[in-house]
Protein backbone atom coordinates (compact mmCIF):
# COMPACT_ATOMS: atom_id res chain seq x y z
CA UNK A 1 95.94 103.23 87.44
CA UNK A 2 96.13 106.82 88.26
CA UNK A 3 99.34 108.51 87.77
CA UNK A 4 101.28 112.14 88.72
CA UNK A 5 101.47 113.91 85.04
CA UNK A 6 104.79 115.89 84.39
CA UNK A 7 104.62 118.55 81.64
CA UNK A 8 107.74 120.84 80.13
CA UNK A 9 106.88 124.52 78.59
CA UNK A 10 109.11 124.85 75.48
CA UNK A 11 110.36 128.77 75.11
CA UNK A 12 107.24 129.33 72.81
CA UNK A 13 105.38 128.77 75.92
CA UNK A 14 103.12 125.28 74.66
CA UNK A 15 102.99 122.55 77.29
CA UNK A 16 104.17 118.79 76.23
CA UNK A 17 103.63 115.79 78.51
CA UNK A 18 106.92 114.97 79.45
CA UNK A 19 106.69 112.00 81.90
CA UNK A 20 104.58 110.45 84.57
CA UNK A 21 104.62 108.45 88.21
CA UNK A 22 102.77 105.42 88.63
CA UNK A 23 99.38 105.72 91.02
CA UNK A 24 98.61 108.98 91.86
CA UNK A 25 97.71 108.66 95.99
CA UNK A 26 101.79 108.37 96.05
CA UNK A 27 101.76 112.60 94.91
CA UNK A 28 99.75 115.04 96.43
CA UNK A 29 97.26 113.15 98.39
CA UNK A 30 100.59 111.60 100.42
CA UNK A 31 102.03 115.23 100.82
CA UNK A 32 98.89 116.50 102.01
CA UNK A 33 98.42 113.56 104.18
CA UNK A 34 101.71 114.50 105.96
CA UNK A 35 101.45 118.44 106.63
CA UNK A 36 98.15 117.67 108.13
CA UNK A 37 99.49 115.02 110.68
CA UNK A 38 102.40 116.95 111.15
CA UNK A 39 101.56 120.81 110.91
CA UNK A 40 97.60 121.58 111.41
CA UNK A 41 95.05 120.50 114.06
CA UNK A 42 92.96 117.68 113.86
CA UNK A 43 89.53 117.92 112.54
CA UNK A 44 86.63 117.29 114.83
CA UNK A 45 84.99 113.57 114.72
CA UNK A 46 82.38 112.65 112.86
CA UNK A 47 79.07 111.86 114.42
CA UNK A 48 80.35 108.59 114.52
CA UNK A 49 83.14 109.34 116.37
CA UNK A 50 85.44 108.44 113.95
CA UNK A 51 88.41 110.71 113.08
CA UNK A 52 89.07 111.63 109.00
CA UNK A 53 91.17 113.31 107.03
CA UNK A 54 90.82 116.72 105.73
CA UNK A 55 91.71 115.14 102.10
CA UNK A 56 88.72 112.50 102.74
CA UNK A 57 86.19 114.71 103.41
CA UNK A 58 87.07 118.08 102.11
CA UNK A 59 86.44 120.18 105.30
CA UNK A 60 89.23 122.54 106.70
CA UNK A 61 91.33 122.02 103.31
CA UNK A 62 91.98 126.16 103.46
CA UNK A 63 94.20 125.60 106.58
CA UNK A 64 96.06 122.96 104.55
CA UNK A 65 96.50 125.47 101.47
CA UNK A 66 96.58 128.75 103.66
CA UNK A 67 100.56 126.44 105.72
CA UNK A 68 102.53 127.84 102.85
CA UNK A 69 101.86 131.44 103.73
CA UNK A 70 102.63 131.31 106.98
CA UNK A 71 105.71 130.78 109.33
CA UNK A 72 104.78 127.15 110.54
CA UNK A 73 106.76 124.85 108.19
CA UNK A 74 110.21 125.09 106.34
CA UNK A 75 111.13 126.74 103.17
CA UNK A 76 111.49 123.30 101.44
CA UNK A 77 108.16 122.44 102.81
CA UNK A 78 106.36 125.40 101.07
CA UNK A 79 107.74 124.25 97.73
CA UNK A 80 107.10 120.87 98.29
CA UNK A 81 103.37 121.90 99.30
CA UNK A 82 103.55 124.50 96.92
CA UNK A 83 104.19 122.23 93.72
CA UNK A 84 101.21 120.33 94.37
CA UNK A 85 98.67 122.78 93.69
CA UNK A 86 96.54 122.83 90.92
CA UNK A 87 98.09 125.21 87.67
CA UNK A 88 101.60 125.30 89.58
CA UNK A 89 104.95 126.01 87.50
CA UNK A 90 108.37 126.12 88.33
CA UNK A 91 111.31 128.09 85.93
CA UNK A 92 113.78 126.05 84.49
CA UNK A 93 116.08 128.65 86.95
CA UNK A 94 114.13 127.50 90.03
CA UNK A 95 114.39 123.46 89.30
CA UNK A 96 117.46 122.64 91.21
CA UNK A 97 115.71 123.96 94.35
CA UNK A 98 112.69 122.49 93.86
CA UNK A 99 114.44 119.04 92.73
CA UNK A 100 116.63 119.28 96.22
CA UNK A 101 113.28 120.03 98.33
CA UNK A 102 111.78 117.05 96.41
CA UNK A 103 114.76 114.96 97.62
CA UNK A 104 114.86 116.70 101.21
CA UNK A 105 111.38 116.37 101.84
CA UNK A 106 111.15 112.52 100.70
CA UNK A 107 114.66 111.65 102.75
CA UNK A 108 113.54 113.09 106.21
CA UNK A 109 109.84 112.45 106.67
CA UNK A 110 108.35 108.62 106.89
CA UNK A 111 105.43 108.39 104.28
CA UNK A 112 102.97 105.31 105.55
CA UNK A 113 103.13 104.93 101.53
CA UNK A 114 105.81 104.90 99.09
CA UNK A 115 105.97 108.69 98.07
CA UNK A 116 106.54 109.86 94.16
CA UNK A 117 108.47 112.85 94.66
CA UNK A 118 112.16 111.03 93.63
CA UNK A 119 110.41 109.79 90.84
CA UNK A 120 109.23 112.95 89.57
CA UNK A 121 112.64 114.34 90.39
CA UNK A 122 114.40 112.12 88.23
CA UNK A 123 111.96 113.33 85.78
CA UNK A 124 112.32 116.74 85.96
CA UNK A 125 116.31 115.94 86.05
CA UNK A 126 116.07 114.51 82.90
CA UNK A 127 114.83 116.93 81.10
CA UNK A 128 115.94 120.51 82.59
CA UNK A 129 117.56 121.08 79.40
CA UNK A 130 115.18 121.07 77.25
CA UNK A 131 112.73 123.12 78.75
CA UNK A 132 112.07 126.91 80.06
CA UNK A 133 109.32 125.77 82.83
CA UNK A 134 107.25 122.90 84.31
CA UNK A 135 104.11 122.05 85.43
CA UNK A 136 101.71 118.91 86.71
CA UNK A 137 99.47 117.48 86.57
CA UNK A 138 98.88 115.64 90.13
CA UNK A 139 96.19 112.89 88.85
CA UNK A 140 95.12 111.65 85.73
CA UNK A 141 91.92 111.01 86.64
CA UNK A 142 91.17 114.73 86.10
CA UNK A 143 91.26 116.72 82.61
CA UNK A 144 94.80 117.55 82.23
CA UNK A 145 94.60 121.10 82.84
CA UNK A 146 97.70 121.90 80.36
CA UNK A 147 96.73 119.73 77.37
CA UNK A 148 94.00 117.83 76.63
CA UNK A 149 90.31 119.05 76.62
CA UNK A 150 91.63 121.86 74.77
CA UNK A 151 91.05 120.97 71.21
CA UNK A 152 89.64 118.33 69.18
CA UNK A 153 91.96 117.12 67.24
CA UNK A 154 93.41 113.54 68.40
CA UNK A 155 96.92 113.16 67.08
CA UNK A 156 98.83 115.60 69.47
CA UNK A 157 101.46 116.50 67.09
CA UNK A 158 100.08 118.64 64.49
CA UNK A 159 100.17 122.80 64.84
CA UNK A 160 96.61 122.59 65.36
CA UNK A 161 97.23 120.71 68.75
CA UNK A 162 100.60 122.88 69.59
CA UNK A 163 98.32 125.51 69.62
CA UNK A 164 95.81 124.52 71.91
CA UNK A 165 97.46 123.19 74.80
CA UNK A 166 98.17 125.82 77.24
CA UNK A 167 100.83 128.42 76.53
CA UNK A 168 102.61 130.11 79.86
CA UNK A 169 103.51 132.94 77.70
CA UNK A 170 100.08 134.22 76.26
CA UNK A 171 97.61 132.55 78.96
CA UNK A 172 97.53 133.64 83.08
CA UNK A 173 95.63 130.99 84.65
CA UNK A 174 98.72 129.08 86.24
CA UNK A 175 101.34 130.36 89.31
CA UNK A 176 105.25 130.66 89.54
CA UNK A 177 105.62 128.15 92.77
CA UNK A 178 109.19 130.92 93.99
CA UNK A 179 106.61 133.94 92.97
CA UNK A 180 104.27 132.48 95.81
CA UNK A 181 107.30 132.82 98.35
CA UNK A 182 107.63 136.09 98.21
CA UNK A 183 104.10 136.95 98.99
CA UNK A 184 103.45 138.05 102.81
CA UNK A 185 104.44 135.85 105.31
CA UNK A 186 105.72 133.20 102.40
CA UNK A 187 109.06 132.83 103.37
CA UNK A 188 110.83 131.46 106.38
């Protein structure tokens, strides 16, 4: 089964799996799922008539990713939405907001399916000592963009492997979820 992947950035910057929720379609695809229902018009039918969902066929997914940067949904939203992007991390300084969103979000909306995020909070809970960031992973079905594929060495341990998974300190492929708030139109 497909699962949400949590990963902690030690202060040398290297990712390390840290913890993961069961069946992935509880994550993102459920968060998605709501701000389309809720914030963004629906798609066109098919030919068939038939209505689907942005995350089902792919078209009109820029208005979903575009909702954060405007004024349309709540600043707990926009981290919520925010943290489910691909290459997202969040400072150990930022995780109390992002755990309370997590919590917000999941205690005022009805999901039609059970929805990860107090999972992942308890996660992230558990281990904001230990670590200066985090990141995810949303499905393991995909390459996990901060560890594996990145070396090919198999016992994840060694220095060799340490090295290769993806450092926030020397590498500038990710995004700071609270930088993306402050960008135009970001914040409530």
């Amino acid at each position: 089964m497909s699962t949400t992947e949590i990963y902690g950035f030690k202060p040398d910057g290297h990712a390390e799996f840290i913890g993961e929720t069961q069946n992935a379609f509880r994550g993102a695809f459920v968060i998605w799922e709501y701000f389309e229902k809720n914030h963004l018009e629906p798609l066109p039918p098919m030919a068939s008539g038939k209505s689907y969902s942005r995350t089902v066929t792919g078209e009109g997914l820029d208005d979903l990713w575009a909702l954060p940067y405007t004024n349309k949904i709540t600043r707990a939203e926009k981290i919520v939405l925010l943290s489910t992007f691909d290459k997202n991390v969040v400072r150990n300084s930022e995780l109390a907001e992002l755990i309370d969103a997590y919590r917000a979000f999941d205690k005022n909306f009805e999901f039609e399916t059970y929805c990860s995020l107090p999972e992942q909070a308890e996660i992230l809970e558990k281990h904001k000592d230990e670590y200066v960031a985090f990141g995810f992973n949303q499905t393991s079905v995909n390459s996990a963009f901060w560890s594996e594929d990145r070396n090919n060495c198999e016992c994840e341990d060694c220095e060799t492997c340490q090295e290769d998974c993806y450092n926030i300190n020397t590498e500038s492929e990710h995004f700071y979820v609270f930088d993306e708030l402050d960008k135009e139109n970001g914040c409530e």
